[in-house]
Protein backbone atom coordinates (compact mmCIF):
# COMPACT_ATOMS: atom_id res chain seq x y z
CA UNK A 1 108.08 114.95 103.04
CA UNK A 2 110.08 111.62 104.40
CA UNK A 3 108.02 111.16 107.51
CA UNK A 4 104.68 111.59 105.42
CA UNK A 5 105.89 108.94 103.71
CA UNK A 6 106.82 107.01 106.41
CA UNK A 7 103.49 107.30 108.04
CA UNK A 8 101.68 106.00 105.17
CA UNK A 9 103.86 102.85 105.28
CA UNK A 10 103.73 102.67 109.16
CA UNK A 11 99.92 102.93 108.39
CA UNK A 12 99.79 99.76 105.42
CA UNK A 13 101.43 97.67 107.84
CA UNK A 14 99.44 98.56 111.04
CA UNK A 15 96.14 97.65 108.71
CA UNK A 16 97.57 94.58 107.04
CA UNK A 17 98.93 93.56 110.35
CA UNK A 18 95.34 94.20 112.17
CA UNK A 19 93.31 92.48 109.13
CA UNK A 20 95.30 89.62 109.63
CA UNK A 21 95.65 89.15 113.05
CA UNK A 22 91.75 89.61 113.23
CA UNK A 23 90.82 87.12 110.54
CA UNK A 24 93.05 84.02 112.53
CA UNK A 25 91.33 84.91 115.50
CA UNK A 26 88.01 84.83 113.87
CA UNK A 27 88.51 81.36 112.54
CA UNK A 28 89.76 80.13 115.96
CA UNK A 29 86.70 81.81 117.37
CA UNK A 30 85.06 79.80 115.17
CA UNK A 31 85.33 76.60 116.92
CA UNK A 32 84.17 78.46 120.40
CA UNK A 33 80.25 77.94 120.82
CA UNK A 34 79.67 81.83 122.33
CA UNK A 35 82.36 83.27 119.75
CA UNK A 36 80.71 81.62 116.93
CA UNK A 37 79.93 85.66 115.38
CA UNK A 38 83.43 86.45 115.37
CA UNK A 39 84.01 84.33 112.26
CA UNK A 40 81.05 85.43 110.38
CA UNK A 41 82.32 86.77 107.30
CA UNK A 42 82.39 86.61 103.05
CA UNK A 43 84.89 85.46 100.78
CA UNK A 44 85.04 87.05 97.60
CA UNK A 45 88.04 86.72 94.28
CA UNK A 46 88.96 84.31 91.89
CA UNK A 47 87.68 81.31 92.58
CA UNK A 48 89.61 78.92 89.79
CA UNK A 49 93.12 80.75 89.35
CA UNK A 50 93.74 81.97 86.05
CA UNK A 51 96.52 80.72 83.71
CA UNK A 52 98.68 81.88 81.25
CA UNK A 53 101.06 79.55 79.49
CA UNK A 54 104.24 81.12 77.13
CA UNK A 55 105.49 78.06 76.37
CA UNK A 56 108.62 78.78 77.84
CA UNK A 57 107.11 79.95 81.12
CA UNK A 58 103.46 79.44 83.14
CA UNK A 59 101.92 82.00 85.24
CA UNK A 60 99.36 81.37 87.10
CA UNK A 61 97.20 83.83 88.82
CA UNK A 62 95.21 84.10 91.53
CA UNK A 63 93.64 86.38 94.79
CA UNK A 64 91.19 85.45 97.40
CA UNK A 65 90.27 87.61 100.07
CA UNK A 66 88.24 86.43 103.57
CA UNK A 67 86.39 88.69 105.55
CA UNK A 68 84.74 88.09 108.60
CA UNK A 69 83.61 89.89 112.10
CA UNK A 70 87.33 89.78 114.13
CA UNK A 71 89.55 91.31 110.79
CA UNK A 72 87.47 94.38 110.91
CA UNK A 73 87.56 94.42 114.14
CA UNK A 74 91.30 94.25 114.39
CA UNK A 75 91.48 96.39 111.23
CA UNK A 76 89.61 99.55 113.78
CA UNK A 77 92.08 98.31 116.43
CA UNK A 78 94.73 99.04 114.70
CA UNK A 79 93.71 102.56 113.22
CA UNK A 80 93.20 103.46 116.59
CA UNK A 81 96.60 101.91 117.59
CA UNK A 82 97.85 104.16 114.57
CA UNK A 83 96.36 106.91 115.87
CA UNK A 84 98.10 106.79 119.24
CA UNK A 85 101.32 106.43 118.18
């Protein structure tokens, strides 16, 4: 049951890791006239954070998420990476 577990971690961070790698080279793709596709994506969340003040304390929340051609990209990368190992 322990290396189940383990794989699903070892899995979270080979996505997260892929996703994010892939979405900074999309936006320095970006800049490159051929690569220009790379960093085609959609942004989608909160766009004004939301906040909650306690008087004592203030939270603020807030999520964005950004994504374009090279996360997804490096998000099948590394499910086949994951899939390897």
């Amino acid at each position: 049951m322990a290396t189940r577990d383990k794989n699903i971690w070892i899995l979270i961070l080979f996505i997260l890791s892929g996703l994010v790698i892939g979405g900074l080279l999309g936006e320095l793709a970006g800049q490159v006239d051929f690569l220009w596709w790379l960093s085609y994506g959609q942004s989608f969340g909160l766009e004004t954070p939301i906040s909650l003040n306690l008087n004592i304390v203030q939270i603020t929340f807030g999520l964005m998420f950004k994504i374009n051609i090279a996360s997804i990209i490096g998000l099948i990368i590394a499910i086949l990476i994951y899939r390897k190992v």
